[in-house]
Structure formats: C-alpha cells, structure tokens
Protein backbone atom coordinates (compact mmCIF):
# COMPACT_ATOMS: atom_id res chain seq x y z
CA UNK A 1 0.00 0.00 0.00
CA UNK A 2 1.13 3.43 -0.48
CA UNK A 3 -0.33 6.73 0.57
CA UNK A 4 0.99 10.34 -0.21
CA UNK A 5 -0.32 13.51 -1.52
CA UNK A 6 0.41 14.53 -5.01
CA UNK A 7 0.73 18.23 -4.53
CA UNK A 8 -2.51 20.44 -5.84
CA UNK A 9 -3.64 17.13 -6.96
CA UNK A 10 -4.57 14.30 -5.35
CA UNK A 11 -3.85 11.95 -1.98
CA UNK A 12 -3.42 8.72 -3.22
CA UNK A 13 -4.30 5.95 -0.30
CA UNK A 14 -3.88 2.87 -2.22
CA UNK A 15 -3.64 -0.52 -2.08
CA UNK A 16 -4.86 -2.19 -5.30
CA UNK A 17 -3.40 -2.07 -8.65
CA UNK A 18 -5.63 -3.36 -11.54
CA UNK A 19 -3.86 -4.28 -14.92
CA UNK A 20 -5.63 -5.04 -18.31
CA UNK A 21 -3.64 -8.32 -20.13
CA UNK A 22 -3.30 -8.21 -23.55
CA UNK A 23 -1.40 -4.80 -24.98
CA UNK A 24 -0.66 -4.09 -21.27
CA UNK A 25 1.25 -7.16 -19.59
CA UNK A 26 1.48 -9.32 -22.53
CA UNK A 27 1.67 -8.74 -26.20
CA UNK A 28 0.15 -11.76 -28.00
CA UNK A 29 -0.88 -13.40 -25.22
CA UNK A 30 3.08 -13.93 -23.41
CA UNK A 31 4.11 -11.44 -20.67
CA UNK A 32 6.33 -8.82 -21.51
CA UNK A 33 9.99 -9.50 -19.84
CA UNK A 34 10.66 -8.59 -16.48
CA UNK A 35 6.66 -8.43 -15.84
CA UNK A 36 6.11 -11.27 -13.55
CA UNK A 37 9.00 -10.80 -11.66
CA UNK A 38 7.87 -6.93 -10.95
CA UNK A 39 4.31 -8.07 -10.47
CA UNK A 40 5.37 -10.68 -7.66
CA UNK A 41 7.51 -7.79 -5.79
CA UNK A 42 4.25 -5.02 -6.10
CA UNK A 43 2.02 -8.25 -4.60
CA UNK A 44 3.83 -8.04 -1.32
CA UNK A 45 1.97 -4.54 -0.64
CA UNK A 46 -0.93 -4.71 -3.34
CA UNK A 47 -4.00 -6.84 -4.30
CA UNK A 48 -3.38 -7.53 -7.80
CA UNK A 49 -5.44 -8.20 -10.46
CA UNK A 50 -5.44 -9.20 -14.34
CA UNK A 51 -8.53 -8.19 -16.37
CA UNK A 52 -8.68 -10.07 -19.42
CA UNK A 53 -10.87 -11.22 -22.22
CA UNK A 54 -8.10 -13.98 -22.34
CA UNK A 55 -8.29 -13.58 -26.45
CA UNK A 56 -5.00 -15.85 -26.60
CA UNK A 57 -6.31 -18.43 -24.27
CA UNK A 58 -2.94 -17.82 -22.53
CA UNK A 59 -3.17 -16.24 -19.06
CA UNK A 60 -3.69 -18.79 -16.27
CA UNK A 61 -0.59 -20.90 -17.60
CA UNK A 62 1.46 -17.43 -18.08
CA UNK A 63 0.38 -16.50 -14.82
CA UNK A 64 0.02 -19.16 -12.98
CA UNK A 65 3.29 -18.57 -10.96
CA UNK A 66 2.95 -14.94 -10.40
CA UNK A 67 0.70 -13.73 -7.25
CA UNK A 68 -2.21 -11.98 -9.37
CA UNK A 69 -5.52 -12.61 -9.01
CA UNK A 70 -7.11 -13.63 -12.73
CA UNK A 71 -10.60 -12.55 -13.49
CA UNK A 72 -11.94 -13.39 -17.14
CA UNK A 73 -14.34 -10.44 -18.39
CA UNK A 74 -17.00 -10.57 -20.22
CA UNK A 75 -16.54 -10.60 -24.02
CA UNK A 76 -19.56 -9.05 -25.02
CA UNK A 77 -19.27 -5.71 -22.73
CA UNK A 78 -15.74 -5.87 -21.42
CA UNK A 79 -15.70 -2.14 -21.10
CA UNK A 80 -18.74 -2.03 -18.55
CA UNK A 81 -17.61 -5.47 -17.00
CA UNK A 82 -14.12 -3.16 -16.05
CA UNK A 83 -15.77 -0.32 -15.15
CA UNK A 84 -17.77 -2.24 -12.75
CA UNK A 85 -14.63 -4.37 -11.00
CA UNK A 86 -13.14 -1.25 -10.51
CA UNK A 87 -16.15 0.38 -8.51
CA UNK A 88 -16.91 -2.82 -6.53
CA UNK A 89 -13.00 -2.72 -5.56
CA UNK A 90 -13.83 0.59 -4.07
CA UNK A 91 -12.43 2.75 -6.87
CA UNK A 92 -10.55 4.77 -4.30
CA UNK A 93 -7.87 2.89 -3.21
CA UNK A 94 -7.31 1.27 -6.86
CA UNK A 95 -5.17 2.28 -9.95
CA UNK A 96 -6.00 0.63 -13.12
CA UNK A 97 -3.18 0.15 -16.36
CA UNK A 98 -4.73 -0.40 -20.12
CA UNK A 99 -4.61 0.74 -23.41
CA UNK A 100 -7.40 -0.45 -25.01
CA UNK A 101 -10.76 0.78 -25.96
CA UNK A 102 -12.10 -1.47 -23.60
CA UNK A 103 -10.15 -0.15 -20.77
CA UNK A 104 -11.66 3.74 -21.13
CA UNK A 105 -14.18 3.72 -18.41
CA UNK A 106 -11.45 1.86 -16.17
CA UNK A 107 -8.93 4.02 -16.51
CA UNK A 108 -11.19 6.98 -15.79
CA UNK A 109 -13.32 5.43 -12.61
CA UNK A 110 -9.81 4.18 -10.61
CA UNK A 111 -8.32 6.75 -8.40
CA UNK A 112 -5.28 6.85 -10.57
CA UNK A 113 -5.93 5.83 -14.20
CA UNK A 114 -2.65 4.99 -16.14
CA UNK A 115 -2.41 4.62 -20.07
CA UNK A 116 0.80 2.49 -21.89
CA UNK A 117 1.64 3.26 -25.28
CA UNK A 118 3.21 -0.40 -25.32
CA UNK A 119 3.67 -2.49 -28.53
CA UNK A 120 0.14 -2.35 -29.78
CA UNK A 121 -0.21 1.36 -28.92
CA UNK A 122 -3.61 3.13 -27.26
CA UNK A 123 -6.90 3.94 -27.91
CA UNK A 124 -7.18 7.65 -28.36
CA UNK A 125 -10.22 7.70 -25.86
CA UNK A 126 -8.69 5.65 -22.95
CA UNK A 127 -5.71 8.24 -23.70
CA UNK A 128 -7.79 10.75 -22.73
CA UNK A 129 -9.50 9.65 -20.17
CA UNK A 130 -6.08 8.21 -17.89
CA UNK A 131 -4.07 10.55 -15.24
CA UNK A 132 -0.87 9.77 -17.26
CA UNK A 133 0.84 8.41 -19.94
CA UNK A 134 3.73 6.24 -20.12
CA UNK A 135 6.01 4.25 -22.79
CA UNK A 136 5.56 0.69 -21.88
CA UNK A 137 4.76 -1.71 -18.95
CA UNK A 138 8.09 -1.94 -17.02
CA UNK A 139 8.30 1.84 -16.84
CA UNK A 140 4.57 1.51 -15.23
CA UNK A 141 5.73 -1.59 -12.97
CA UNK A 142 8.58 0.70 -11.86
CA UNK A 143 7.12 3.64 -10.99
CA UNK A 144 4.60 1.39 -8.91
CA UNK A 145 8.00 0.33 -7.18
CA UNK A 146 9.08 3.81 -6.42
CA UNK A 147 5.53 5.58 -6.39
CA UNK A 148 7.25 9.32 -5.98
CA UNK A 149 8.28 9.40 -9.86
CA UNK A 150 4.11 10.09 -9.20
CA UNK A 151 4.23 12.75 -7.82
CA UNK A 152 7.31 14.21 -9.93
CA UNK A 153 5.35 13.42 -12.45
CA UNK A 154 1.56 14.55 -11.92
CA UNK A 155 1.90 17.72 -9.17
CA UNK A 156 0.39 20.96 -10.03
C-alpha cells in the first residue's frame, strides 16, 4: 500500500493495482519480460489483479506462478464489465493500467488511471481519459516500485 499527496492534486491511499492483459502485460498473449518478476515484488503490498478477455487463451498458464488474481471479463461488454470491478474494488484505493478501448471507463473510474503506449499502442479515448501516460509496462511496474516518480510526475 502506499499513501501520499500529489501536490494540488490528489492523496493517493492505495492498495490495489488493476492491470488489463493483452497490450498491457502481454503482447500476443506472453508477458512482456521482467513483468512477472515486478508483479510478484508489487504483490507483497498490493491486491493484484489481471482483467482479461483472455483472447490468446494464454493467461492462467502465463500466470500461474505470479501472485495476481485472474478474473476473465465478459466478451460481449468488457468495457462495462471493467468499469464495474473497478467500482466494486472501491475505486478509491485502486489504480488501473490499459490501453485499449475497452479499458476507457477503467482508466477513468480508478483513483489513478494509467495509459501504456506499449507495442500495440492506445486507444485515443482511454488516452484521454487516464491521469498519465507512459512508454511501456516496465516503466509503469517501476514507478509502482518507487511511487514518488508520481508525484514528480503529476503535481500541479
């Protein structure tokens, strides 16, 4: 868990992190490298979990090992499904990671909504909708190790 202000911003008191799968963690169904090991450090002070349409069929054997909780969405309305996890978490103590279309009304519900460019890019409307923006899914991971790059990063 972690809990700070972000100056003329926000006080962050959180101790969930919510990542989408494919385009955020994984690219073609495999994890991206150095993402389990990262995800198994954040899970000593988080409750994580991995949103996923599972459109590989990949996740529980790629994750199987790594101390994230799974949850399969539904196909049919996977950006309401998210939306909803996020508010039942108690959207206040979560931040959510996408890219997708799908991950729009995720992103903008959490307490801290953050957007990867990663290898399959974003969605222009999740762009918009996140607190920030960032290259790929190990810079995310790391900041989430060393949660004051935040507030270099998002103070007013």
């Amino acid at each position: 868990m972690f809990d700070f202000e972000i100056p003329n911003y926000k006080v962050l008191e959180i101790d969930k992190l919510v990542f989408d799968y494919n385009g955020t963690l994984a690219c073609d169904g495999i994890p991206v490298s150095g993402v389990k090991e990262k995800l198994d450090k954040l899970a000593i002070d988080f409750e994580i979990y991995v949103l996923t349409a599972d459109t590989f069929g990949t996740v529980k054997k790629e994750l199987k090992d790594v101390d994230v909780e799974i949850v399969i969405v539904d196909k049919k309305n996977g950006t309401k499904f998210k939306e909803n996890f996020i508010q039942d978490l108690n959207k206040d103590s979560v931040i959510a990671v996408g890219n997708g279309n799908n991950d729009t009304l995720m992103l903008a519900r959490a307490s801290l909504g953050i957007l990867i460019l990663g290898l399959e890019g974003a969605a222009t409307e999740s762009l918009l909708k996140s607190d920030l923006i960032v290259r790929n899914i190990n810079d995310v991971l790391d900041i989430l190790l060393n949660p004051k790059r935040l507030v270099a990063s998002l103070r007013k």
